[in-house]
C-alpha atoms as a PDB file:
ATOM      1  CA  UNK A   1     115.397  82.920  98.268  1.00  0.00           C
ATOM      2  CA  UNK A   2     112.206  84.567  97.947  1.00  0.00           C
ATOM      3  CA  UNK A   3     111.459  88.927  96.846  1.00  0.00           C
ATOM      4  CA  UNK A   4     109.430  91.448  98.532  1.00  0.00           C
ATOM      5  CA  UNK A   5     109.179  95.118  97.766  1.00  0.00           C
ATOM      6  CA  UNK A   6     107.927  97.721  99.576  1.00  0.00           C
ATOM      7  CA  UNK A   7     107.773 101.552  99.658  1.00  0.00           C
ATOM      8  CA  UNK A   8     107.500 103.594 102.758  1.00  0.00           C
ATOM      9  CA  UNK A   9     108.698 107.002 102.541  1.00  0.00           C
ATOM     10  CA  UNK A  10     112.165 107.421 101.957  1.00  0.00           C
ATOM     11  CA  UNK A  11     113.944 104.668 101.149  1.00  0.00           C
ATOM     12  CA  UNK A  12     117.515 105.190 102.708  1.00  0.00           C
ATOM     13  CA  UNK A  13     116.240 104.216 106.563  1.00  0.00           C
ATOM     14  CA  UNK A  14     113.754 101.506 105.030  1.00  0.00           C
ATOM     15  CA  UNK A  15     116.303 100.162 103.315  1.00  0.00           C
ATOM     16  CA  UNK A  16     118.305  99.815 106.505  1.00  0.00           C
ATOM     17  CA  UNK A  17     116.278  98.939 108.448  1.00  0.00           C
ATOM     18  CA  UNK A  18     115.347  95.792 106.712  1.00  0.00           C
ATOM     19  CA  UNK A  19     118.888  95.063 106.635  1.00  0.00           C
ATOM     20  CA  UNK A  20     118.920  94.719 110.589  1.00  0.00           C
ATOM     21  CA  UNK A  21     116.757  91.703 110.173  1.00  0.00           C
ATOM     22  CA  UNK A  22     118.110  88.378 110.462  1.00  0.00           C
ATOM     23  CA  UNK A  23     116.991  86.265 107.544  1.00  0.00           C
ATOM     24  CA  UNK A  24     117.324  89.204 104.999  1.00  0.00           C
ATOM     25  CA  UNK A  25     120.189  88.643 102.191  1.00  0.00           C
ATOM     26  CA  UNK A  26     120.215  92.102 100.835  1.00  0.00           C
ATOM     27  CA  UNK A  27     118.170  95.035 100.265  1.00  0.00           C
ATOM     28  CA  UNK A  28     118.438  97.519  97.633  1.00  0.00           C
ATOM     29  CA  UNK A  29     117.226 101.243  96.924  1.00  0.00           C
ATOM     30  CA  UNK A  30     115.112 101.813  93.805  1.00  0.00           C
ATOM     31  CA  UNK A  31     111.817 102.746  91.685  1.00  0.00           C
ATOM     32  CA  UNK A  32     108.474 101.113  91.480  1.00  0.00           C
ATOM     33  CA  UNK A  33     105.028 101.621  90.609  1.00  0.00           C
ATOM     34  CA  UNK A  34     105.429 104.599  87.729  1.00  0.00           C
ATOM     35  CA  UNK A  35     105.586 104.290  83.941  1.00  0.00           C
ATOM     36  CA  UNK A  36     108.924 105.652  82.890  1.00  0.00           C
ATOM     37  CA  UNK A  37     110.960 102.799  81.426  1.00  0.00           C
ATOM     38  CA  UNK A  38     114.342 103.908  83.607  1.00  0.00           C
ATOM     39  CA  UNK A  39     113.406 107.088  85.922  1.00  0.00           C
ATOM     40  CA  UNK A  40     116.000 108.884  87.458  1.00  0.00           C
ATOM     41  CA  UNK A  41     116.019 109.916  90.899  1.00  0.00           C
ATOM     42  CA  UNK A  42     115.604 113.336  89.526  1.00  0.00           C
ATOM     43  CA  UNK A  43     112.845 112.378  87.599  1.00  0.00           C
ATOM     44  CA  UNK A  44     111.160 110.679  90.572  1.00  0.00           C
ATOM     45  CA  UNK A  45     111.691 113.487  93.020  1.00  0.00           C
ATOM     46  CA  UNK A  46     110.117 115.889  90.090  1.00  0.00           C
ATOM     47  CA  UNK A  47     107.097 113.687  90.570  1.00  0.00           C
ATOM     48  CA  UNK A  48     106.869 113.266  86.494  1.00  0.00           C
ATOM     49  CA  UNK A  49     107.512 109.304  86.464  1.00  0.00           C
ATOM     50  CA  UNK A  50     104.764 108.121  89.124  1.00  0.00           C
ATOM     51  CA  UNK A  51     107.636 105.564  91.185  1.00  0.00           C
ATOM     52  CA  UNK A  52     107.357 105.353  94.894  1.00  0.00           C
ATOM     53  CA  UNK A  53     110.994 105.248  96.474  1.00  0.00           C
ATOM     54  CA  UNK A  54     110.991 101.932  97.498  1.00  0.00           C
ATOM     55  CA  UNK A  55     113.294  98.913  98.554  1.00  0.00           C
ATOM     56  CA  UNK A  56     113.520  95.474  97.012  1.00  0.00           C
ATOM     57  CA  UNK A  57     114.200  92.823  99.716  1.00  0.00           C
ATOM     58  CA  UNK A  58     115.521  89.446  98.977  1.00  0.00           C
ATOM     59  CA  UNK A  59     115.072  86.815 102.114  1.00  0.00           C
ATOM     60  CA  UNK A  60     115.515  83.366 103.212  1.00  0.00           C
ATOM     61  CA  UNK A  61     111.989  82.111 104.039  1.00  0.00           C
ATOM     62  CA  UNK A  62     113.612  79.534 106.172  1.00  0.00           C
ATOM     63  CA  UNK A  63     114.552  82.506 108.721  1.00  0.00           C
ATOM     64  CA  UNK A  64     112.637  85.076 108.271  1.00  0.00           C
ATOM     65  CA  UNK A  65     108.530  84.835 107.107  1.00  0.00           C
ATOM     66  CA  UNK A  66     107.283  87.239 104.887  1.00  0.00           C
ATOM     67  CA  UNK A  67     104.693  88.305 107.868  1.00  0.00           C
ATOM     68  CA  UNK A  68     107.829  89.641 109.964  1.00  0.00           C
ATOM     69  CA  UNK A  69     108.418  91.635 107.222  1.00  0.00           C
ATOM     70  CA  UNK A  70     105.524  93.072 106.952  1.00  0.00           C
ATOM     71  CA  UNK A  71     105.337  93.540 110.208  1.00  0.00           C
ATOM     72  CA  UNK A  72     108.564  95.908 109.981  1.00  0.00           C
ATOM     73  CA  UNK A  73     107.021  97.558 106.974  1.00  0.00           C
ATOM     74  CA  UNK A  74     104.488  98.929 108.904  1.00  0.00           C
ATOM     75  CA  UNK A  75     106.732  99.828 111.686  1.00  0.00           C
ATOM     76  CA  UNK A  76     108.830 102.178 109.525  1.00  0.00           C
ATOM     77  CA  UNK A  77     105.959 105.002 108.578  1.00  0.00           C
ATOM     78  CA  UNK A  78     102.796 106.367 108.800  1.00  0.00           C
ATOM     79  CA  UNK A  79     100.578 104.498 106.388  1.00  0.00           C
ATOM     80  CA  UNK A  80      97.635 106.362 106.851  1.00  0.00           C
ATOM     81  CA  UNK A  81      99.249 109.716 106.238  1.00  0.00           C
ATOM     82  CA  UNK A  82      97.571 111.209 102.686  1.00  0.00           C
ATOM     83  CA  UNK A  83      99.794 111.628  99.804  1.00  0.00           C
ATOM     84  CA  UNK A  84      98.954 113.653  96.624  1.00  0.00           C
ATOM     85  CA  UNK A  85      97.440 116.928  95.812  1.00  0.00           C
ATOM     86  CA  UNK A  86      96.878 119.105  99.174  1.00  0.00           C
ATOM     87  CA  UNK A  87      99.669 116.446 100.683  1.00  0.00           C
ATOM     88  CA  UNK A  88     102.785 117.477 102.388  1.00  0.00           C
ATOM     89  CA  UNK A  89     103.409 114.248 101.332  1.00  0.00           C
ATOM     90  CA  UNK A  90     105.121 113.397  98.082  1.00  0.00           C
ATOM     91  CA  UNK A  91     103.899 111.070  95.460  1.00  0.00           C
ATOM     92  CA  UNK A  92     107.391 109.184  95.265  1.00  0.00           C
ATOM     93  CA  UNK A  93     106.965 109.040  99.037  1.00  0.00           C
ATOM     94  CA  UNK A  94     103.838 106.769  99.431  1.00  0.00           C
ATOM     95  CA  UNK A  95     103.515 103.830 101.505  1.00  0.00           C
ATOM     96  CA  UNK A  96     102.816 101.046  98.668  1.00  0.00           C
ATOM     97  CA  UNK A  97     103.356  96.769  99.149  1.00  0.00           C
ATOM     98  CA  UNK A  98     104.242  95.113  95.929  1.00  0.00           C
ATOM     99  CA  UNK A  99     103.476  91.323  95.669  1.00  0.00           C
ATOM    100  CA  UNK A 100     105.470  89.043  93.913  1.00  0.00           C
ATOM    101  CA  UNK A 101     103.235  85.800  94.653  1.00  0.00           C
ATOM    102  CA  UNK A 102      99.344  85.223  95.257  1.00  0.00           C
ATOM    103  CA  UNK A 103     100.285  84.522  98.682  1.00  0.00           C
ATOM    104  CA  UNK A 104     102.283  87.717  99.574  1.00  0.00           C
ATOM    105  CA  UNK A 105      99.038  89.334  98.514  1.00  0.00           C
ATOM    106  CA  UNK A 106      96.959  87.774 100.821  1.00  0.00           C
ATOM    107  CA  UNK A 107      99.342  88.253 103.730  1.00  0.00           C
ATOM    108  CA  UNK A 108      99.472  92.218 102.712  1.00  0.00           C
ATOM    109  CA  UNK A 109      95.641  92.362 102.442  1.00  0.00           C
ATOM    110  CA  UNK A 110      95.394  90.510 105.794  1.00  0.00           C
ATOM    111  CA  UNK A 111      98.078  92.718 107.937  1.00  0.00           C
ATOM    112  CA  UNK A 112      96.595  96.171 106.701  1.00  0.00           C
ATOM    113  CA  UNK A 113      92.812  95.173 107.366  1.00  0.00           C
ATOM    114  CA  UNK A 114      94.149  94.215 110.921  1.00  0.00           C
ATOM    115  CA  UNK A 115      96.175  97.334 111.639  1.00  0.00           C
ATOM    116  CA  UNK A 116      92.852  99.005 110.063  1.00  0.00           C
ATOM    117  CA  UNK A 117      91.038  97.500 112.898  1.00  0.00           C
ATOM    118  CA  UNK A 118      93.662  97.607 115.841  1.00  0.00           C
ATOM    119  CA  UNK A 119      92.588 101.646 116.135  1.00  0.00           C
ATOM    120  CA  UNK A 120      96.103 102.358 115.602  1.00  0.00           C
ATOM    121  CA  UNK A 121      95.738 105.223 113.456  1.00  0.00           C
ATOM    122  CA  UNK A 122      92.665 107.577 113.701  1.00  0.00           C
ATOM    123  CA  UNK A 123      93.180 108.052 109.857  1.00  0.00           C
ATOM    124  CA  UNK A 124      92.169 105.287 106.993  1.00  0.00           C
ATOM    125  CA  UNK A 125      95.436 103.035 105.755  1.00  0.00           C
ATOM    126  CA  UNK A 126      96.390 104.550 102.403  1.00  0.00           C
ATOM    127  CA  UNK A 127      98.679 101.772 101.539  1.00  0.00           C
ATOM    128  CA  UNK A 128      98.496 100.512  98.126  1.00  0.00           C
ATOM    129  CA  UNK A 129      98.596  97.235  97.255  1.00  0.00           C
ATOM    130  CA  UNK A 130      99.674  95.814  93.572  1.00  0.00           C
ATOM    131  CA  UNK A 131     101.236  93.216  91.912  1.00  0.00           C
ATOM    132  CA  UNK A 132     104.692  93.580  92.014  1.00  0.00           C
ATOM    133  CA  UNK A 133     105.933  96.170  88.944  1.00  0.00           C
ATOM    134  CA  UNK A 134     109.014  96.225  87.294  1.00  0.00           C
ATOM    135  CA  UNK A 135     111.806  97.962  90.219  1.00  0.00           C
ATOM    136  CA  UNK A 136     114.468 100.183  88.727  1.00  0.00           C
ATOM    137  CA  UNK A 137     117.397 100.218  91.153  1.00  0.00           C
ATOM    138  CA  UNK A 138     118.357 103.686  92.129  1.00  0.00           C
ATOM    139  CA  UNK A 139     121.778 105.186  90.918  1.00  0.00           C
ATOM    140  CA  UNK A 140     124.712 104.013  92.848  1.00  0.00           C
ATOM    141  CA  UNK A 141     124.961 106.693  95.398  1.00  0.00           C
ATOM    142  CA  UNK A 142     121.913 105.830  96.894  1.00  0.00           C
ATOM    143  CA  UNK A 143     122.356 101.997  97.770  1.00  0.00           C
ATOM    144  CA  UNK A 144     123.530 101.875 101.439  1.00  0.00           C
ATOM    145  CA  UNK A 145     123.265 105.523 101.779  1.00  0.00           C
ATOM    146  CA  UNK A 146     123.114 105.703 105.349  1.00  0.00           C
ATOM    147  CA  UNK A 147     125.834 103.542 105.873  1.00  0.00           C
ATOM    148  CA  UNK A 148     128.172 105.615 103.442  1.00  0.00           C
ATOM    149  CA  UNK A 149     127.170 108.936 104.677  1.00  0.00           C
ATOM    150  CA  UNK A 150     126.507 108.490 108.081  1.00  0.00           C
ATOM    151  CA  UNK A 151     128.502 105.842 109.416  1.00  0.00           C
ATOM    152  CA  UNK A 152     125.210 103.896 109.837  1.00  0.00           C
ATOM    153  CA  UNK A 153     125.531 100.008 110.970  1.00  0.00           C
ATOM    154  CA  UNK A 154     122.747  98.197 110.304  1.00  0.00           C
ATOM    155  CA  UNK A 155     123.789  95.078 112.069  1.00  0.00           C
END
């Protein structure tokens, strides 16, 4: 089984749909990217901890390459929209890729320059790009929230 972690917005309907995909074991709801040692979603939405809202994906490389994920990632959002200061955009709500190997990092680098250049977006890709920090998994209510709230079948 391999990891890949990605934040795109909120991360109850990225975390579902990565669950759709066939090849993906499991996905969970949690922190990265921010430098408090165990942030709290309340901390996170408060925008004092730095973390992106993201979702840790584990997959079977056999059925699923980490391309097609990436592919899916950028499905799910608008990577170009601007997040910060002046933002309607939260902090905890940036689109970010985490690597976990040298070669997840080269795929990543290689699928934003090309939707850079496909003319999708009008707006530069904002996505950020790091080695893979230390993910906090999100408190209990939020793992499969969509499917607990909302009835919400990802298969």
């Amino acid at each position: 089984m391999a990891q890949a972690t990605f934040a795109a917005g909120c991360f109850w309907g990225v975390e579902a749909a990565f669950r759709k995909l066939p090849g993906v074991v499991s996905a969970r709801v949690g922190y990265s990217g921010g430098t408090t040692a165990e942030p709290t979603y309340r901390e996170v939405c408060a925008g004092t901890t730095g973390h992106a809202e993201a979702v840790e994906v584990e997959y079977d490389p056999a059925l699923i390459s980490y391309e097609t994920l990436l592919e899916s990632f950028w499905s799910q959002h608008n990577p170009s929209a601007a997040v910060g200061p002046g933002s309607r955009r939260k902090d905890q709500y940036r689109s970010a890729i985490f690597f976990h190997t040298p070669e997840q990092e080269v795929a990543a680098i290689a699928s934003r320059d090309r939707l850079a250049r496909s003319g999708r977006y009008k707006d530069p890709i904002g996505t950020e790009i790091a080695s893979a920090p230390p993910f906090h998994r999100a408190e209990e209510y939020h793992q499969r929230y969509l499917e607990k709230q909302h009835g919400f079948d990802p298969r």
